[in-house]
PDB file of N, CA and C in Angstrom:
ATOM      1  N   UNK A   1      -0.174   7.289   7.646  1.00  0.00           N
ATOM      2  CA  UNK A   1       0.014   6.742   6.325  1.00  0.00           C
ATOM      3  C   UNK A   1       0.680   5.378   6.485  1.00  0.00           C
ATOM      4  N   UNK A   2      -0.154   4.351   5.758  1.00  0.00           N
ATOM      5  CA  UNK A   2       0.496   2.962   5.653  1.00  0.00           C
ATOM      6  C   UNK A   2       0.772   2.731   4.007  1.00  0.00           C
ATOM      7  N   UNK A   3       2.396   2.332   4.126  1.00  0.00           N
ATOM      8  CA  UNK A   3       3.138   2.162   3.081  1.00  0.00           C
ATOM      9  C   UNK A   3       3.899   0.414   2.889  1.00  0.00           C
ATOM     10  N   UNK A   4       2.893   0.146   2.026  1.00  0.00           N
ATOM     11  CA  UNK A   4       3.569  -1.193   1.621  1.00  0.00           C
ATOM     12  C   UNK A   4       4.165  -1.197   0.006  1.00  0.00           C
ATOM     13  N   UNK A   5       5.476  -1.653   0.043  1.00  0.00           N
ATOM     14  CA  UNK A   5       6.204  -1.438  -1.296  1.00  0.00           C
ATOM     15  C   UNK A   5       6.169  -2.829  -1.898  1.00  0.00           C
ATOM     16  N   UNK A   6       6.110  -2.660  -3.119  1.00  0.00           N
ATOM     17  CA  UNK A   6       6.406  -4.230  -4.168  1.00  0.00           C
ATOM     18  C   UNK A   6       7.341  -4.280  -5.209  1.00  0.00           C
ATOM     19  N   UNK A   7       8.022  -5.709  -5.451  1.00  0.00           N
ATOM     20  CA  UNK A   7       8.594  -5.776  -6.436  1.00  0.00           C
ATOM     21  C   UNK A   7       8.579  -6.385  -7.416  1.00  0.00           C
ATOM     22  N   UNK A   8       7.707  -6.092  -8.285  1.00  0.00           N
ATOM     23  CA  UNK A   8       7.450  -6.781  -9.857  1.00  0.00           C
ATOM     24  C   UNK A   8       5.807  -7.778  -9.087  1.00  0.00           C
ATOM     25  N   UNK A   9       5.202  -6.997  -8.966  1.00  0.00           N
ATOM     26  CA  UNK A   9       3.532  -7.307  -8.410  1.00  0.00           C
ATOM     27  C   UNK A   9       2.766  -6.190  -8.935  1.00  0.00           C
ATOM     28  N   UNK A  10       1.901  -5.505  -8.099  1.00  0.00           N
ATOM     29  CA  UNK A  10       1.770  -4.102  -8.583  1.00  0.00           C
ATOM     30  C   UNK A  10       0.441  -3.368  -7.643  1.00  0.00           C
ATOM     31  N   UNK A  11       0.761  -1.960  -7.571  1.00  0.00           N
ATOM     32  CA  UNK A  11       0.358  -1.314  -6.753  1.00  0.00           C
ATOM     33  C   UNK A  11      -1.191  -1.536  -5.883  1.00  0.00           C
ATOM     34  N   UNK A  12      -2.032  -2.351  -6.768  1.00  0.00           N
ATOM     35  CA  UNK A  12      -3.122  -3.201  -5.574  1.00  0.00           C
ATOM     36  C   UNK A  12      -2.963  -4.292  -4.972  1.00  0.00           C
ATOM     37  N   UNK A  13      -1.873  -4.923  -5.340  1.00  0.00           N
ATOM     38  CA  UNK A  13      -1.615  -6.052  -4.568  1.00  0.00           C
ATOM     39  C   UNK A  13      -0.815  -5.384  -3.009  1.00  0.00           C
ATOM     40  N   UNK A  14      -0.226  -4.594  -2.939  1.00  0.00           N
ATOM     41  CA  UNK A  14       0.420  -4.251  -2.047  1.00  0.00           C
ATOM     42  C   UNK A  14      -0.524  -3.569  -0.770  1.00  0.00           C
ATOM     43  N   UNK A  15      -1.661  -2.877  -2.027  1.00  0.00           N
ATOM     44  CA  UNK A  15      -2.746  -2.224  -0.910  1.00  0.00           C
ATOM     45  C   UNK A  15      -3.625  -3.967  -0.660  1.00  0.00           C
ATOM     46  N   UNK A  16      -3.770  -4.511  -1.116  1.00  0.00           N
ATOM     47  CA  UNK A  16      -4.897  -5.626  -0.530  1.00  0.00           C
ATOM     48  C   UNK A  16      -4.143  -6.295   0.382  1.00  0.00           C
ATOM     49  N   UNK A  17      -2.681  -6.169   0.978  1.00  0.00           N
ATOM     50  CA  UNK A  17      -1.745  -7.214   1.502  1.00  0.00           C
ATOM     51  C   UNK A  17      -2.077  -5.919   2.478  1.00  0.00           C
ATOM     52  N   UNK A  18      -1.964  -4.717   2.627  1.00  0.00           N
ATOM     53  CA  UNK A  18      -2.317  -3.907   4.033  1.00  0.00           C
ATOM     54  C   UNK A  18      -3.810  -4.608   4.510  1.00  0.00           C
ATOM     55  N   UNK A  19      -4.701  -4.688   3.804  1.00  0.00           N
ATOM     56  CA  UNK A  19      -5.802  -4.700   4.310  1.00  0.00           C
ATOM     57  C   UNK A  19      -6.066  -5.912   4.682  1.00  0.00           C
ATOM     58  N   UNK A  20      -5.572  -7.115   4.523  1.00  0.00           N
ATOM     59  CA  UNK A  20      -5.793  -8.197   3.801  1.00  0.00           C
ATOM     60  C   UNK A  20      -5.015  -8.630   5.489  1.00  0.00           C
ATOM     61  N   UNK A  21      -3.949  -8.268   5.916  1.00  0.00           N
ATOM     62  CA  UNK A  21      -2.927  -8.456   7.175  1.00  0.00           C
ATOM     63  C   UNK A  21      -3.617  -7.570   8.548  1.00  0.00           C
ATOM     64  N   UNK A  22      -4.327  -7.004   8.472  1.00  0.00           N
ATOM     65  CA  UNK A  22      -5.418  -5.644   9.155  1.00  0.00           C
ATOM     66  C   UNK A  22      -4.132  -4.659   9.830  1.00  0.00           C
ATOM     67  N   UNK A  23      -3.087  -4.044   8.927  1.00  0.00           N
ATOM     68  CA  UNK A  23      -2.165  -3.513   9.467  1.00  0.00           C
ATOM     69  C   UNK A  23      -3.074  -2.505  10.168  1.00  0.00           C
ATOM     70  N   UNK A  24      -3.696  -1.787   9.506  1.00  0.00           N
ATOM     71  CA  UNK A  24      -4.681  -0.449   9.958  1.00  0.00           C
ATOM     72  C   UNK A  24      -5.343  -0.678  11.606  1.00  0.00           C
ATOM     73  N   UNK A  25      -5.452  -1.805  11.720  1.00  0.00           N
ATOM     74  CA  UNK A  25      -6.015  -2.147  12.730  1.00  0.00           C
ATOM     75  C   UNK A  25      -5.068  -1.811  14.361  1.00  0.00           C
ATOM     76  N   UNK A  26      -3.865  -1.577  14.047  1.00  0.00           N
ATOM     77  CA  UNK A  26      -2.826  -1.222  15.372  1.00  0.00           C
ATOM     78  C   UNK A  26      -2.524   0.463  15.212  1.00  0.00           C
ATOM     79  N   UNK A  27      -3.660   1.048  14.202  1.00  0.00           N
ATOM     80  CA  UNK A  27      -3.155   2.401  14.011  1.00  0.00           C
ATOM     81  C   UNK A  27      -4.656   3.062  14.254  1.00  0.00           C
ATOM     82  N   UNK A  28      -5.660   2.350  14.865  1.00  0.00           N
ATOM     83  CA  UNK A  28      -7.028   2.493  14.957  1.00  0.00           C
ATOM     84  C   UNK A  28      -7.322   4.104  15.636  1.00  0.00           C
ATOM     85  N   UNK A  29      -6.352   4.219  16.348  1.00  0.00           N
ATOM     86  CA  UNK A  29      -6.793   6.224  16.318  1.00  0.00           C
ATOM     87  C   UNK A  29      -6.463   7.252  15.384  1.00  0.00           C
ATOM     88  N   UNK A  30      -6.018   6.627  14.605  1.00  0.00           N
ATOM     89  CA  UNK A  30      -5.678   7.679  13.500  1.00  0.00           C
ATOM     90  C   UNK A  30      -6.582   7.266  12.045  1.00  0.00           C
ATOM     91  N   UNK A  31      -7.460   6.443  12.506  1.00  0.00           N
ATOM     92  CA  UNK A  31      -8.140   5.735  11.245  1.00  0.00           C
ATOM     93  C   UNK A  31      -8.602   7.045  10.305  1.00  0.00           C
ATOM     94  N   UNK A  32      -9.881   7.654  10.570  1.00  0.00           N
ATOM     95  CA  UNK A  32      -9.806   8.071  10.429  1.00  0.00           C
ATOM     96  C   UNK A  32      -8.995   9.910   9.241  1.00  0.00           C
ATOM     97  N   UNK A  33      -8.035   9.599   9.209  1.00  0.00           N
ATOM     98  CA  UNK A  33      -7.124  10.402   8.611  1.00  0.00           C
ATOM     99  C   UNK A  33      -5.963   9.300   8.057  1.00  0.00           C
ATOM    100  N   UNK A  34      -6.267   7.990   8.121  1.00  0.00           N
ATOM    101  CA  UNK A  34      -4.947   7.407   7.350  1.00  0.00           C
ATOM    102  C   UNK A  34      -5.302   6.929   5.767  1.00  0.00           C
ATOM    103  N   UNK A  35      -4.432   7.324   5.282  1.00  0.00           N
ATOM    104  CA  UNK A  35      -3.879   6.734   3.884  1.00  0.00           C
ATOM    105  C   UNK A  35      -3.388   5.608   3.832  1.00  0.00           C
ATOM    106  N   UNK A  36      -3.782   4.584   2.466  1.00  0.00           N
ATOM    107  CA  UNK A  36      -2.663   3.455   2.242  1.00  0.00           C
ATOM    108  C   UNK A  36      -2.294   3.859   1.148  1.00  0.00           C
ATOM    109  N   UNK A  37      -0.995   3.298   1.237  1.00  0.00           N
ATOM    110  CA  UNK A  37       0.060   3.832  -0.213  1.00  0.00           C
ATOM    111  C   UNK A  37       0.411   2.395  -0.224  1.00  0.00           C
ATOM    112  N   UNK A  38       0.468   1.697  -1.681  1.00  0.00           N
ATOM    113  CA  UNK A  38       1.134   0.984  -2.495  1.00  0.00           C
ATOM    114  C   UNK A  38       1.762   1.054  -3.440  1.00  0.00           C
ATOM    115  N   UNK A  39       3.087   0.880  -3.227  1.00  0.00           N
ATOM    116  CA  UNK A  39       3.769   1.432  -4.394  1.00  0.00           C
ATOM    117  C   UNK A  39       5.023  -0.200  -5.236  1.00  0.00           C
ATOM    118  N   UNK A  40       4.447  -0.642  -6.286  1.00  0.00           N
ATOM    119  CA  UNK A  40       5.205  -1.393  -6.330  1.00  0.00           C
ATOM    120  C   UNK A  40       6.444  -0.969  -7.881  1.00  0.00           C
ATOM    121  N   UNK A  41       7.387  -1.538  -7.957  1.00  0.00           N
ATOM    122  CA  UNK A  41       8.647  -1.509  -8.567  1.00  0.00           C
ATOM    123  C   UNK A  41       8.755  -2.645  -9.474  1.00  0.00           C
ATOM    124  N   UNK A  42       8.747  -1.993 -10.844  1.00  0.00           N
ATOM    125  CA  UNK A  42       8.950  -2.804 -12.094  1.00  0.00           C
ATOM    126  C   UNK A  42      10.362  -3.283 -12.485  1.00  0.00           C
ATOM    127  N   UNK A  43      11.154  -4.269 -12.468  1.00  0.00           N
ATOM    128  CA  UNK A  43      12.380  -4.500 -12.789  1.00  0.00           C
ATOM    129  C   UNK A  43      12.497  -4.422 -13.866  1.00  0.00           C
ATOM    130  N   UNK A  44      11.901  -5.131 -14.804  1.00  0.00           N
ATOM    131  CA  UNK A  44      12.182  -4.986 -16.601  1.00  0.00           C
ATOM    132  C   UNK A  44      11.822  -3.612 -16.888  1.00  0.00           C
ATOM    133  N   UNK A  45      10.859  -3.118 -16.515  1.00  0.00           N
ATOM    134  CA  UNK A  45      10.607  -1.611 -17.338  1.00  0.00           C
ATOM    135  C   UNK A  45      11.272  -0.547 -16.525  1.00  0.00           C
ATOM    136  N   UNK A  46      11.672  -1.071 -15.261  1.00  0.00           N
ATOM    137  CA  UNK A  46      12.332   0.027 -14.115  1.00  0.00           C
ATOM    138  C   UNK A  46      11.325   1.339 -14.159  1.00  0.00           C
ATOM    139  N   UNK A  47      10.080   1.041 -14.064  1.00  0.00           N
ATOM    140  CA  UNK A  47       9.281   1.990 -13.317  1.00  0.00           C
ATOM    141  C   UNK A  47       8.317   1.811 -12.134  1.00  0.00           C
ATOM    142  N   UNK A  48       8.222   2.456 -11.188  1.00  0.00           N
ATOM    143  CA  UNK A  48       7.650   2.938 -10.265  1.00  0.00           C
ATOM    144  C   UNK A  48       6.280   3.100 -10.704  1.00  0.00           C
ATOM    145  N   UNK A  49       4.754   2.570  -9.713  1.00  0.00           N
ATOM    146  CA  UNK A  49       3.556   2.609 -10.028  1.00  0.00           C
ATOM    147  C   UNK A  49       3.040   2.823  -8.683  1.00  0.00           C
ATOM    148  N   UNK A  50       2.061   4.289  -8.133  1.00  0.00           N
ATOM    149  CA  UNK A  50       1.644   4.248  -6.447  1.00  0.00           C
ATOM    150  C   UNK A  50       0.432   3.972  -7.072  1.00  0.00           C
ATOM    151  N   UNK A  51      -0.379   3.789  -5.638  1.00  0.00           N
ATOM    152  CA  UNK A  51      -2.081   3.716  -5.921  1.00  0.00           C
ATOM    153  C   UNK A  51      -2.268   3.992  -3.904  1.00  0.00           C
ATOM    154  N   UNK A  52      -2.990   5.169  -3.854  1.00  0.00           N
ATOM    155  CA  UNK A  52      -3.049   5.912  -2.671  1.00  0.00           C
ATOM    156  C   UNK A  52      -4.785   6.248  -2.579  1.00  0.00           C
ATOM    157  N   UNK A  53      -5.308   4.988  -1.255  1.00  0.00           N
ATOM    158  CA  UNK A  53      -6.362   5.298  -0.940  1.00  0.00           C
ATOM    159  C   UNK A  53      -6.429   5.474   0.892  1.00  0.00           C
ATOM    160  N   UNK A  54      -8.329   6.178   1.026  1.00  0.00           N
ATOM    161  CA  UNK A  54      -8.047   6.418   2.031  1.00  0.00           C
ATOM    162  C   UNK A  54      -8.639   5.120   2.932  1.00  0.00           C
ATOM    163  N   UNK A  55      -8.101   5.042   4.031  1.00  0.00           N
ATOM    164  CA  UNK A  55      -8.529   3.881   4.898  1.00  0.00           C
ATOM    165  C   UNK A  55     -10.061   3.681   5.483  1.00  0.00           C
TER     166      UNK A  55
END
């Protein structure tokens, strides 16, 4: 599982910044079975938003 967090962006920007950087690419035996999680953090509304796909 690759986990990139944000703050005041929002939960596809965080997944296109995994894919976008080829983090997945140094985890290439586990492709296969990995998840990306983006989860970014709202300051004014103080809520939490994930968006969880598979690689």
């Amino acid at each position: 599982m690759l986990v990139e967090l944000k703050w005041d962006k929002s939960a596809d920007a965080a997944i296109r910044q995994v894919k976008k950087n080829c983090y997945p690419e140094g985890l290439e035996e586990y492709k296969k079975n990995m998840l990306l999680v983006g989860i970014n953090y709202d300051k004014k509304t103080r809520k939490h938003v994930c968006k969880i796909e598979k690689a």
